[in-house]
Structures are given as structure tokens and as C-alpha cells.
PDB file of N, CA and C in Angstrom:
ATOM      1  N   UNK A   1      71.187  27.981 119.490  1.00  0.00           N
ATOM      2  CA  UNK A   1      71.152  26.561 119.779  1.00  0.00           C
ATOM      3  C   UNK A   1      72.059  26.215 120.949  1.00  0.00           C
ATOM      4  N   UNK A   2      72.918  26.870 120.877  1.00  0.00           N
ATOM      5  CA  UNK A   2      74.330  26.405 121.843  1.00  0.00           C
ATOM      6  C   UNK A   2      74.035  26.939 123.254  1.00  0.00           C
ATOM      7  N   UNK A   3      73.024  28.090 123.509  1.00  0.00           N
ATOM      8  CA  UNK A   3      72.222  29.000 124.772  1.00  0.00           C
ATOM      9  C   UNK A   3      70.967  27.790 125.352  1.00  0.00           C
ATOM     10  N   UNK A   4      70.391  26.795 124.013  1.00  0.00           N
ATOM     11  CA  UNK A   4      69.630  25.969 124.445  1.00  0.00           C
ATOM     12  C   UNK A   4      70.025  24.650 124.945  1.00  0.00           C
ATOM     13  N   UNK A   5      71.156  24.269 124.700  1.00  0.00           N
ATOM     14  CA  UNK A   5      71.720  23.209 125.189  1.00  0.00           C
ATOM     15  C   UNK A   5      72.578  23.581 126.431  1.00  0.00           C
ATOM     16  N   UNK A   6      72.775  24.883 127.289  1.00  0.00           N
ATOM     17  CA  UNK A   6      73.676  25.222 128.189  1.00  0.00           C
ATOM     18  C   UNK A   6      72.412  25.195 129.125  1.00  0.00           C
ATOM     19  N   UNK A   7      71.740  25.768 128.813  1.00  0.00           N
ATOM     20  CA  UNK A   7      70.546  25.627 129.532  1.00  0.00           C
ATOM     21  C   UNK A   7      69.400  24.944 129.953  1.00  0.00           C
ATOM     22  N   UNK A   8      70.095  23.866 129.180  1.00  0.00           N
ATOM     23  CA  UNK A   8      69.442  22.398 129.624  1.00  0.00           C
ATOM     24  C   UNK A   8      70.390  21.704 130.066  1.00  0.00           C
ATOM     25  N   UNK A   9      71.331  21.587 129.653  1.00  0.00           N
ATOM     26  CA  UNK A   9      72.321  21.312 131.074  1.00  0.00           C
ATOM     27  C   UNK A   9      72.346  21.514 132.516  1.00  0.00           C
ATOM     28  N   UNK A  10      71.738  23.396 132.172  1.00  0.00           N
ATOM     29  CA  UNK A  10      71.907  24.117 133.835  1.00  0.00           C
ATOM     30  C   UNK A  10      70.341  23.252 134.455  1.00  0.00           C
ATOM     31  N   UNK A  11      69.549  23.383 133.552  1.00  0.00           N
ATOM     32  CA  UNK A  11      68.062  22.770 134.648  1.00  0.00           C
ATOM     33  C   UNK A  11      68.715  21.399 135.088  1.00  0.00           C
ATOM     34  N   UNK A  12      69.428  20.630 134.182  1.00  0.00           N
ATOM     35  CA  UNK A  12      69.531  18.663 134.749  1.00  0.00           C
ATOM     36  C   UNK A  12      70.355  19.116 135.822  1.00  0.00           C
ATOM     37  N   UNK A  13      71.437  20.019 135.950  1.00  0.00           N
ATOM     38  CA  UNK A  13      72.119  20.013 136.720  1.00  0.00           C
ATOM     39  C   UNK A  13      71.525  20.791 138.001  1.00  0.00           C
ATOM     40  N   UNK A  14      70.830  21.753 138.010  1.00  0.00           N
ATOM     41  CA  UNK A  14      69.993  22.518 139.353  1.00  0.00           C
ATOM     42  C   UNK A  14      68.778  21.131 139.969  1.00  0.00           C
ATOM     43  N   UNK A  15      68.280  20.238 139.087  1.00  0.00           N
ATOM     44  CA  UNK A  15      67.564  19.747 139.471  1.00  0.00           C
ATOM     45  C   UNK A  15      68.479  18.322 140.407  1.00  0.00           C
ATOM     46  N   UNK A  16      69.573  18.487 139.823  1.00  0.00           N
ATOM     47  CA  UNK A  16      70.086  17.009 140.782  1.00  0.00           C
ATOM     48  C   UNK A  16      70.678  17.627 141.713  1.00  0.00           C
ATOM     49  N   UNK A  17      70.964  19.085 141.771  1.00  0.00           N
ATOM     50  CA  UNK A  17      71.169  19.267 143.124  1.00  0.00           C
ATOM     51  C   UNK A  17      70.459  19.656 144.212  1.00  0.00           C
ATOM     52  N   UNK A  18      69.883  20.829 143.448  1.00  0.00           N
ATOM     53  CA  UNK A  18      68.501  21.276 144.709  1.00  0.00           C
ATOM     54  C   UNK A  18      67.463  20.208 144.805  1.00  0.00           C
ATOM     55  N   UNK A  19      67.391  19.858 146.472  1.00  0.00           N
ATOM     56  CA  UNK A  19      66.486  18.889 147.006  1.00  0.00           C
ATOM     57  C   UNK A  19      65.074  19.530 146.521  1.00  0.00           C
ATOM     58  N   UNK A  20      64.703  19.013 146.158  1.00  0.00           N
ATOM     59  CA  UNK A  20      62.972  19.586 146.319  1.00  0.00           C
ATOM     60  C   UNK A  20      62.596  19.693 144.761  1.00  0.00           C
ATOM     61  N   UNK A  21      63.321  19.444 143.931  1.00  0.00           N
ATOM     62  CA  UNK A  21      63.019  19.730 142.326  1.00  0.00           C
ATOM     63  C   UNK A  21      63.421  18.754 141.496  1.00  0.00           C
ATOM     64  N   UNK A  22      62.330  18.351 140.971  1.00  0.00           N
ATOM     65  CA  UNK A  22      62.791  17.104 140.271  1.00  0.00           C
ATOM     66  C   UNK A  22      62.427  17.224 138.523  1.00  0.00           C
ATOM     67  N   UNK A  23      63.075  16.387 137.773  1.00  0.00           N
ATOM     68  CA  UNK A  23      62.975  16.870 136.226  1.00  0.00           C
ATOM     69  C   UNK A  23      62.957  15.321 136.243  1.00  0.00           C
ATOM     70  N   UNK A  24      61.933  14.299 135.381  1.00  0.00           N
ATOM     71  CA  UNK A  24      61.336  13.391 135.640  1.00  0.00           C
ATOM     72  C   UNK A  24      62.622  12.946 134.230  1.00  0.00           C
ATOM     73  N   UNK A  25      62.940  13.869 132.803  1.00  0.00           N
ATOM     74  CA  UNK A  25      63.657  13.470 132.234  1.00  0.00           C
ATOM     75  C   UNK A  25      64.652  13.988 131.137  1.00  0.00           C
ATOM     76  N   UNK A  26      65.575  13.883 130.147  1.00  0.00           N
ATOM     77  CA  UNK A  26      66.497  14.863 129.075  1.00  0.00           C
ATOM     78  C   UNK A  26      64.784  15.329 128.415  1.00  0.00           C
ATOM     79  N   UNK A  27      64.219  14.965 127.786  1.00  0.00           N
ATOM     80  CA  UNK A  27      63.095  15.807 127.255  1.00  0.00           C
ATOM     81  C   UNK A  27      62.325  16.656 128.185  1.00  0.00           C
ATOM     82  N   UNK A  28      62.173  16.890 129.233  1.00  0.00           N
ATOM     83  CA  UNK A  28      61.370  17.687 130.087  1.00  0.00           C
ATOM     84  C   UNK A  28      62.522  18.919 131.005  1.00  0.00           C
ATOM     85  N   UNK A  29      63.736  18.150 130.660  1.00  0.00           N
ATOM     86  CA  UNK A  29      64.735  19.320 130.898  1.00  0.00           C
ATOM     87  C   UNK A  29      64.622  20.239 129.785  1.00  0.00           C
ATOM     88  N   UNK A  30      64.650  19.769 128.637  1.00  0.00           N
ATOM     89  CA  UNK A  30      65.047  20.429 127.326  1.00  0.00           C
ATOM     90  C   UNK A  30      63.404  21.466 127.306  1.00  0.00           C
ATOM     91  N   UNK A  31      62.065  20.753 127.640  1.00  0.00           N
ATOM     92  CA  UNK A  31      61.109  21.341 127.798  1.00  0.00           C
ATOM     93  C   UNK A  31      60.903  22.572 128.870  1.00  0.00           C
ATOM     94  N   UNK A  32      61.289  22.283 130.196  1.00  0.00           N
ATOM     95  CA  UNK A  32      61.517  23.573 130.710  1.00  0.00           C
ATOM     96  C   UNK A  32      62.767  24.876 130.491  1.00  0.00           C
ATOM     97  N   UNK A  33      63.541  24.008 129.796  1.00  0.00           N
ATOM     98  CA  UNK A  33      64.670  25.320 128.958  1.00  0.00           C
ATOM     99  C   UNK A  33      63.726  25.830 127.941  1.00  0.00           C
ATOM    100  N   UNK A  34      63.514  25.500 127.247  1.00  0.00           N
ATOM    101  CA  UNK A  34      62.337  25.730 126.577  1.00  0.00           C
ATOM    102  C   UNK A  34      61.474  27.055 126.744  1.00  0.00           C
ATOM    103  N   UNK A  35      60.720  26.225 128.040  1.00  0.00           N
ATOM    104  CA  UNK A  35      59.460  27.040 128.752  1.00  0.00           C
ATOM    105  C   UNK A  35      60.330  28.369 129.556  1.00  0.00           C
ATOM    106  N   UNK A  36      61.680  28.497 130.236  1.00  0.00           N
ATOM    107  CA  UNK A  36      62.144  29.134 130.841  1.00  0.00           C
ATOM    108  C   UNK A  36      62.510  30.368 130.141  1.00  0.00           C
ATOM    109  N   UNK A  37      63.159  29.805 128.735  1.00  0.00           N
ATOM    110  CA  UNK A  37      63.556  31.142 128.229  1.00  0.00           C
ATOM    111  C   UNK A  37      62.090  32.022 127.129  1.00  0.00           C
ATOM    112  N   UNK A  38      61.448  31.504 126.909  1.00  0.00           N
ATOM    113  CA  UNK A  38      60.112  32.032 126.796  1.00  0.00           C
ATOM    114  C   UNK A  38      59.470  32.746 127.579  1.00  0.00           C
ATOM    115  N   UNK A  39      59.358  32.645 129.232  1.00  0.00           N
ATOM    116  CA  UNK A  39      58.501  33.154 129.627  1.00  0.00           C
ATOM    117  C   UNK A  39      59.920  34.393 130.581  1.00  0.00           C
ATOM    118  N   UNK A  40      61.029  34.233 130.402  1.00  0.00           N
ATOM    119  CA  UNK A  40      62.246  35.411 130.508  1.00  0.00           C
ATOM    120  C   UNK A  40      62.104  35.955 129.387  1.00  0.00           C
ATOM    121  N   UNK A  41      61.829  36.114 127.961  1.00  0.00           N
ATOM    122  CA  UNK A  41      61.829  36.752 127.072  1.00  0.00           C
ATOM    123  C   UNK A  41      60.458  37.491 126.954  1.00  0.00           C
ATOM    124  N   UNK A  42      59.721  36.920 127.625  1.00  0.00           N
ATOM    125  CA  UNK A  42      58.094  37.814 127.666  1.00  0.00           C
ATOM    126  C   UNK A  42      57.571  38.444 128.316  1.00  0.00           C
ATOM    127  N   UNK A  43      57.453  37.599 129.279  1.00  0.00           N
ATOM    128  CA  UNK A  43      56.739  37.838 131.130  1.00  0.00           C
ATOM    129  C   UNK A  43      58.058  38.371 131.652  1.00  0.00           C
ATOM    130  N   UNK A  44      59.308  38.116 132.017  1.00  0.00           N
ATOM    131  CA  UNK A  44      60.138  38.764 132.755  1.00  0.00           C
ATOM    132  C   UNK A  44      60.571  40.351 132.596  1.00  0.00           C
ATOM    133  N   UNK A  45      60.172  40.966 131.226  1.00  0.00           N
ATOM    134  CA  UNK A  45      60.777  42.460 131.237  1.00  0.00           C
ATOM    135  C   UNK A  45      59.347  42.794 131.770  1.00  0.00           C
ATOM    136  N   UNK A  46      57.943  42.693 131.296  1.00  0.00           N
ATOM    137  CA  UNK A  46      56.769  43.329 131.572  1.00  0.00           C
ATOM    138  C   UNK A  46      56.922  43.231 133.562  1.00  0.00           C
ATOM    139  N   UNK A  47      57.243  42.235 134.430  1.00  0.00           N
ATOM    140  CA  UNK A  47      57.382  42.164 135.597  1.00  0.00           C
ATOM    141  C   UNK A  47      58.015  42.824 136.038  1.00  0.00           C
ATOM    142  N   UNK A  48      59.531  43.462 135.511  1.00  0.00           N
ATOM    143  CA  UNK A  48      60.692  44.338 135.575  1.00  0.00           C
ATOM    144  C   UNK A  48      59.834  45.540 135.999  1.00  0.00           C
ATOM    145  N   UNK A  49      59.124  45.883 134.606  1.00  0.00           N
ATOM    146  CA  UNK A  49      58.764  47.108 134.480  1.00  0.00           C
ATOM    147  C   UNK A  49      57.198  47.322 135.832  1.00  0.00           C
ATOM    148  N   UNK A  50      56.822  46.379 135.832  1.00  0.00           N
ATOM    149  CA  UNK A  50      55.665  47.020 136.749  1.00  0.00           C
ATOM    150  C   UNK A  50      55.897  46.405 138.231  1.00  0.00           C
ATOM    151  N   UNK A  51      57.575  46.374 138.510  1.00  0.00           N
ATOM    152  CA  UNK A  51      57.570  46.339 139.737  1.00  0.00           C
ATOM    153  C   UNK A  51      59.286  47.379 140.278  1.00  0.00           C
ATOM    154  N   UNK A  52      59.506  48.350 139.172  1.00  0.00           N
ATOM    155  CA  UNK A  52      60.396  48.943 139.260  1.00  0.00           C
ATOM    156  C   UNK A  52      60.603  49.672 140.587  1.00  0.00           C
ATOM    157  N   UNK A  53      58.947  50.326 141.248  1.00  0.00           N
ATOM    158  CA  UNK A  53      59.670  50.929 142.898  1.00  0.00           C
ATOM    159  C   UNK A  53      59.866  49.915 143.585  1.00  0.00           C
ATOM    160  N   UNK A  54      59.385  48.851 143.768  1.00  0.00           N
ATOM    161  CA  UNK A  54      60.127  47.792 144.778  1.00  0.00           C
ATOM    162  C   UNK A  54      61.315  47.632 144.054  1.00  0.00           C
ATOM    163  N   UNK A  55      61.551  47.164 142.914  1.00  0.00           N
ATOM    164  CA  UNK A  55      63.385  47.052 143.057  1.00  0.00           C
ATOM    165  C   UNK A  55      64.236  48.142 142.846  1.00  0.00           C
ATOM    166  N   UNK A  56      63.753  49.432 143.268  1.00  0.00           N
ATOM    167  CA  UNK A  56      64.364  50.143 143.651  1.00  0.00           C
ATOM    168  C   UNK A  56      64.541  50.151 144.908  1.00  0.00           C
ATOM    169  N   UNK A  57      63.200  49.955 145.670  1.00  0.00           N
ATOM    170  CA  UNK A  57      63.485  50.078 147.120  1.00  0.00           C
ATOM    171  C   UNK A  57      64.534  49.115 147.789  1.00  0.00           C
ATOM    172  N   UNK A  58      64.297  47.785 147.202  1.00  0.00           N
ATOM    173  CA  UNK A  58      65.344  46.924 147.536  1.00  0.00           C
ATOM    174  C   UNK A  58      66.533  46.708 147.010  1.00  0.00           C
ATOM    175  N   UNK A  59      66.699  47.307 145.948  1.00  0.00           N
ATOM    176  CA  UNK A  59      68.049  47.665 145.597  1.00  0.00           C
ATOM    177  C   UNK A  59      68.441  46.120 144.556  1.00  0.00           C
ATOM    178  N   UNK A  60      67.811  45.880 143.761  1.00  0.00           N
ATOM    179  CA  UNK A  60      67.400  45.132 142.619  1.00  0.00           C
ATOM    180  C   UNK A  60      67.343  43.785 143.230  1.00  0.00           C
ATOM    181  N   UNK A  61      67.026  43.285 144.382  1.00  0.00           N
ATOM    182  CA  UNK A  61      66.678  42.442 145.018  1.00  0.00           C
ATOM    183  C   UNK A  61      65.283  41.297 144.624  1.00  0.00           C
ATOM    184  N   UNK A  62      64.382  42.219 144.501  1.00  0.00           N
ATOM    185  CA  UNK A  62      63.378  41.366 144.451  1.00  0.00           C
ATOM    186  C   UNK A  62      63.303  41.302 142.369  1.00  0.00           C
ATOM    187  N   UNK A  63      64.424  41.181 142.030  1.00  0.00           N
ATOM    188  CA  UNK A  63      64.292  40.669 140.993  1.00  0.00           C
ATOM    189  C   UNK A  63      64.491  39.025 141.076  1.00  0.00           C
ATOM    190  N   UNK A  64      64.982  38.409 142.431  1.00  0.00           N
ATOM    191  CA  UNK A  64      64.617  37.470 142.708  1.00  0.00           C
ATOM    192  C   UNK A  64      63.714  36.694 142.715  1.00  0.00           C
ATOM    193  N   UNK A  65      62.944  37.636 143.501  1.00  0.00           N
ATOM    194  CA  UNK A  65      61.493  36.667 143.659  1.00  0.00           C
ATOM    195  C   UNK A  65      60.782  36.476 142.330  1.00  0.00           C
ATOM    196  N   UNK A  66      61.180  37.667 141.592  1.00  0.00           N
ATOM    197  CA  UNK A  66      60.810  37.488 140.080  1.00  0.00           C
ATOM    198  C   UNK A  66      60.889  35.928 139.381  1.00  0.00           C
ATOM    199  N   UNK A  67      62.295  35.844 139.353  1.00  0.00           N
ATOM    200  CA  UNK A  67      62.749  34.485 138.842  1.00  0.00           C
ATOM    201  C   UNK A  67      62.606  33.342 139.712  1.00  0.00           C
ATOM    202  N   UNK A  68      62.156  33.516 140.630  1.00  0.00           N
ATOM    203  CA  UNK A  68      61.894  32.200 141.568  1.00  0.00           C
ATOM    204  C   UNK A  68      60.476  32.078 141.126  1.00  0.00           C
ATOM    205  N   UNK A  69      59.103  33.168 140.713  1.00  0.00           N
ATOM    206  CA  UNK A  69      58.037  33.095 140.101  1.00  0.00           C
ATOM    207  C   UNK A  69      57.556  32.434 139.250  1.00  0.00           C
ATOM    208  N   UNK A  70      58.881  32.798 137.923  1.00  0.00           N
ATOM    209  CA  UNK A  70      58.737  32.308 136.609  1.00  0.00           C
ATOM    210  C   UNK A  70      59.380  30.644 137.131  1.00  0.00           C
ATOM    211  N   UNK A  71      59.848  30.276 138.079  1.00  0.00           N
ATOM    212  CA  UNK A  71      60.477  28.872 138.241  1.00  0.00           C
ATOM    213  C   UNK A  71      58.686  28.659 138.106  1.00  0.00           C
ATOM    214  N   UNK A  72      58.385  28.744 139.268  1.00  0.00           N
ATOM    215  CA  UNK A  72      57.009  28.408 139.539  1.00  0.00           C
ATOM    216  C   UNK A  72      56.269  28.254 138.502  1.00  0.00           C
ATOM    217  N   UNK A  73      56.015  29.252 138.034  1.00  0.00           N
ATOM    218  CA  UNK A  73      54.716  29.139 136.620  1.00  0.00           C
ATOM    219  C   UNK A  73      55.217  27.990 135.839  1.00  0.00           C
ATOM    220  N   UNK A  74      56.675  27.739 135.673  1.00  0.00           N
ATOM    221  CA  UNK A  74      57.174  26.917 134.741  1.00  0.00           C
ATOM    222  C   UNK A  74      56.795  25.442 134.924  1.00  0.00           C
ATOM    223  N   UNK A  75      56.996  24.988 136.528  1.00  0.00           N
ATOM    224  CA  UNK A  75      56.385  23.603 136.915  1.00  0.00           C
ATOM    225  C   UNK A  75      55.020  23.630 136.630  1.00  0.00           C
ATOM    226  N   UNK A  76      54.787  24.698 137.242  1.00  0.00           N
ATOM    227  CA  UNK A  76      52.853  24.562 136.132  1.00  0.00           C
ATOM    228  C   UNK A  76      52.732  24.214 135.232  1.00  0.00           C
ATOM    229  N   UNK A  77      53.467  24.806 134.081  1.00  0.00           N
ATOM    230  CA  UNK A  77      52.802  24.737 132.872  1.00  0.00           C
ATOM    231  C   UNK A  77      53.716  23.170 131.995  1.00  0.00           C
ATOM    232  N   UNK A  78      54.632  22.454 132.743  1.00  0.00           N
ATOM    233  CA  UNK A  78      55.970  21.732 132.154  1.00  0.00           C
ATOM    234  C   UNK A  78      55.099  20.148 132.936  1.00  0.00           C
ATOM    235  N   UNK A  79      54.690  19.700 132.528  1.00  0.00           N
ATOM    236  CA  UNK A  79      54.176  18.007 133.327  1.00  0.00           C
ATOM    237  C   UNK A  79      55.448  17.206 133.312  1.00  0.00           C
ATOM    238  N   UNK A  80      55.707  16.869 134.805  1.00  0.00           N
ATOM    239  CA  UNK A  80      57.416  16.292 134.742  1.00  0.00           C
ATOM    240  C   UNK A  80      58.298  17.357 135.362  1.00  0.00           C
ATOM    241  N   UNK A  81      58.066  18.447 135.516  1.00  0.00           N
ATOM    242  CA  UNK A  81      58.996  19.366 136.796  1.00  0.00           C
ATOM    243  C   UNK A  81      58.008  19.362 137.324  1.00  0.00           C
ATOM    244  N   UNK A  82      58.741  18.918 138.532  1.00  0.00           N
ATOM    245  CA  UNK A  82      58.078  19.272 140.218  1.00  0.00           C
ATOM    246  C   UNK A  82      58.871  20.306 141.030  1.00  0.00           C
ATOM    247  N   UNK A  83      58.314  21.106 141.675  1.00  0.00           N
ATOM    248  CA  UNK A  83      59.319  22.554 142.193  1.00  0.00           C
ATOM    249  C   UNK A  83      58.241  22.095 144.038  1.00  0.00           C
ATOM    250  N   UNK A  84      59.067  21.523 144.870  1.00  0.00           N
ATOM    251  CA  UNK A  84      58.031  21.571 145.784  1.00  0.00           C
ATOM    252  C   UNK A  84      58.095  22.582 147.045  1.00  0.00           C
ATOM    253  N   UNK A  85      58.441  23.638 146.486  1.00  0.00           N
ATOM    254  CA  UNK A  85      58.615  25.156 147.045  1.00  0.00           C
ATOM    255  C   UNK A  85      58.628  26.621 146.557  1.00  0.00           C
ATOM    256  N   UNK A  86      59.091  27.517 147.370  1.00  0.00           N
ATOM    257  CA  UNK A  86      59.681  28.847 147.254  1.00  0.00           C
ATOM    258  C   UNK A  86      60.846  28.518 147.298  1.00  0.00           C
ATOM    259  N   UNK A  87      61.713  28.068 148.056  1.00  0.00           N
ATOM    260  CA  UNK A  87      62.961  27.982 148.895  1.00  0.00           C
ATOM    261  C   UNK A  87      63.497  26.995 147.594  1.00  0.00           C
ATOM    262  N   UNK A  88      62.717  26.066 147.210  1.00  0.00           N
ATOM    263  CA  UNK A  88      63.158  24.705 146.584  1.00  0.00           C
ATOM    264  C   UNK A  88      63.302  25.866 144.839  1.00  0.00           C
ATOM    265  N   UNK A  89      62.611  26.578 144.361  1.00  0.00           N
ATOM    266  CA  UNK A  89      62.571  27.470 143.573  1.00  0.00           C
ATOM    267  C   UNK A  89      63.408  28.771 143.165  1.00  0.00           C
ATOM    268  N   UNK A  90      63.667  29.048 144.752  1.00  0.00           N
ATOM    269  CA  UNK A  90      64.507  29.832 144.247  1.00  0.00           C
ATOM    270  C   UNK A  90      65.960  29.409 144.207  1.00  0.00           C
ATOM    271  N   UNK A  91      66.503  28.375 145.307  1.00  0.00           N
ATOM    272  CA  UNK A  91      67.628  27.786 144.625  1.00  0.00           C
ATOM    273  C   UNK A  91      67.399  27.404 143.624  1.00  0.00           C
ATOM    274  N   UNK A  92      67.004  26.759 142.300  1.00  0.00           N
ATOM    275  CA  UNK A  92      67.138  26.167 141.604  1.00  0.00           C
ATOM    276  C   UNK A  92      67.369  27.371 140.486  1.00  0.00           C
ATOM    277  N   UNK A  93      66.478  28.677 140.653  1.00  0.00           N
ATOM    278  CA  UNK A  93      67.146  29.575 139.917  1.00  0.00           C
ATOM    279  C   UNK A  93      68.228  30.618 139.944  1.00  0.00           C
ATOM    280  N   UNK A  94      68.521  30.021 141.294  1.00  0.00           N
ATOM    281  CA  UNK A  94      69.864  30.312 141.323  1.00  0.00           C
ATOM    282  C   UNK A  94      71.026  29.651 141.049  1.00  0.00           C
ATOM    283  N   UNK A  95      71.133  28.399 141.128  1.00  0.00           N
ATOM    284  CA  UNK A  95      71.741  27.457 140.570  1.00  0.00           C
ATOM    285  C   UNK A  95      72.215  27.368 139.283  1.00  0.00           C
ATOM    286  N   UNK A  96      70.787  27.126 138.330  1.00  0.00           N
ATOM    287  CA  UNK A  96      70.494  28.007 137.363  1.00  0.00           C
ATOM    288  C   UNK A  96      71.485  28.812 136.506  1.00  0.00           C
ATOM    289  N   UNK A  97      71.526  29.691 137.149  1.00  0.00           N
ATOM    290  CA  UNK A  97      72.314  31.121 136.570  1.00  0.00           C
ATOM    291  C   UNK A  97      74.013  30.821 136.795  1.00  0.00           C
ATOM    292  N   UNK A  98      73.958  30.442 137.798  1.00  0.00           N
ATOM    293  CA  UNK A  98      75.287  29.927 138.011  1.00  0.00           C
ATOM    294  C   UNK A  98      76.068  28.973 136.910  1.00  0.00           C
ATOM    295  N   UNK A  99      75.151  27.703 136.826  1.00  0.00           N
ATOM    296  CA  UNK A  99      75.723  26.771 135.950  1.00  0.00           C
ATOM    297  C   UNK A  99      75.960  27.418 134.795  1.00  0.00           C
ATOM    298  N   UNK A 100      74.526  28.334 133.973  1.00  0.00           N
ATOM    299  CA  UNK A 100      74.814  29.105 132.985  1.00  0.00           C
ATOM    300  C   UNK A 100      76.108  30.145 132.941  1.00  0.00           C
ATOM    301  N   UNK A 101      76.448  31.003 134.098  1.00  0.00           N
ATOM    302  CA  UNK A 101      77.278  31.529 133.796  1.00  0.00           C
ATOM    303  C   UNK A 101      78.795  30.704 133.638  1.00  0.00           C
ATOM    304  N   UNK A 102      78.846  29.755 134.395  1.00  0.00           N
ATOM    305  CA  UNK A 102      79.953  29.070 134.293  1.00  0.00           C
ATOM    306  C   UNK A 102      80.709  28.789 132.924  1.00  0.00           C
ATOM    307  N   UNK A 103      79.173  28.388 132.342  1.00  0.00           N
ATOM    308  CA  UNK A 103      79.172  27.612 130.680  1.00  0.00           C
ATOM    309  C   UNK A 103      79.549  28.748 129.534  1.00  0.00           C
ATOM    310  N   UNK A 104      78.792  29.578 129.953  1.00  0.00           N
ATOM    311  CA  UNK A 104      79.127  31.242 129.079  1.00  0.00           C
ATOM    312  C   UNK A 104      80.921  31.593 129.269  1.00  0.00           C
ATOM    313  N   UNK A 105      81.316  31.271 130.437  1.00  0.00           N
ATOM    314  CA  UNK A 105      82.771  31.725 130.680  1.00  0.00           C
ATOM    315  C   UNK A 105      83.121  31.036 130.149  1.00  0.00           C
ATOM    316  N   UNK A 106      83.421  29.488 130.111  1.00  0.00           N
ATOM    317  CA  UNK A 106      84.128  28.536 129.694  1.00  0.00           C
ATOM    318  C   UNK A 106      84.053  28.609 128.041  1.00  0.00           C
ATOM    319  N   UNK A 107      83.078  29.192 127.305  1.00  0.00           N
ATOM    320  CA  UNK A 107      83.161  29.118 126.144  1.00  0.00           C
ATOM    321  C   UNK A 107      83.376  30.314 125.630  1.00  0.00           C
ATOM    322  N   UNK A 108      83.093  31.507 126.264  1.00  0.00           N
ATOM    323  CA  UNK A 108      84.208  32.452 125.794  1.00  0.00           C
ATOM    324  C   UNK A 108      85.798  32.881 126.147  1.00  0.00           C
ATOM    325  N   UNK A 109      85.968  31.465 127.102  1.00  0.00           N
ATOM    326  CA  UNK A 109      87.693  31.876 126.354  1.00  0.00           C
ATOM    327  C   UNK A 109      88.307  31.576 128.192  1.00  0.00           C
TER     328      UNK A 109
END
């Protein structure tokens, strides 16, 4: 519960900063936390795995574009996130991770 509320924090907060992404409201934040860690718990290892020589070649790099993907699919499937990019996408999952890690530090100690 406490991973679902950090992470709806991190989307309200990636979305008021990165220009280009908008979260229309607290329920459609809470809906793409939601949708985000679902399709990282499903779709993100199967992508891992069938794109392992590119992130080898790049040196775990395009595990990026990975998660800038799943941003994408997520405004698809979420009515109320708008992602109006790549660029606008992948900051936001980078942002993202950030806010989350922040929240993970601060609460372990």
C-alpha cells in the first residue's frame, strides 16, 4: 500500500513538472500508478528478456526506452494522462524513479 501511495505521489509530481504530461486528476494519478506497476510487473521482465543483446550492446541503456514505452502504452490505456511525446515520456519516467527513490530513502531511515 505504502509503494502505491509513493507512487502516486511520484506520477502528480513528474506530471507537474515535465512539460508535456498532464494527469487531468488524484484518481487518474492513482490510476496510472496503478496501470504502471502492472504493466512493470508483466510486460517489463518479458521486454528485458527479448531485448537482452541490445542491452548488452548498450550497456543497459536501452532499458530506457523500455520504460519510456511502458509510459506510452500507459497514456493509452489511462483516459486523463496525456504523454505528448518520447522526450515528454521519457522524462517523466525518469522523474518518476527519482521521486520514488527519494521516498524509498526517506523512509528507510
Amino acid at each position: 500500500m505504502k509503494k502505491l501511495l509513493f507512487r502516486t505521489l511520484a506520477v502528480g509530481v513528474a506530471a507537474y513538472v515535465v512539460p508535456g504530461v498532464g494527469v487531468t486528476g488524484i484518481w487518474i494519478a492513482l490510476a496510472v500508478a496503478v496501470v504502471l506497476g502492472i504493466l512493470n510487473a508483466f510486460l517489463r521482465p518479458i521486454l528485458l528478456i527479448l531485448t537482452i543483446p541490445i542491452n548488452l550492446m548498450t550497456l543497459g541503456l536501452f532499458t530506457l526506452v523500455i520504460n519510456t514505452g511502458i509510459v506510452m502504452l500507459t497514456s493509452v490505456i489511462v483516459p486523463g494522462f496525456h504523454v505528448t511525446g518520447w522526450w515528454a515520456a521519457f522524462l517523466f519516467s525518469v522523474v518518476v524513479w527519482l521521486v520514488n527513490w527519494f521516498l524509498e530513502a526517506l523512509e528507510s531511515g
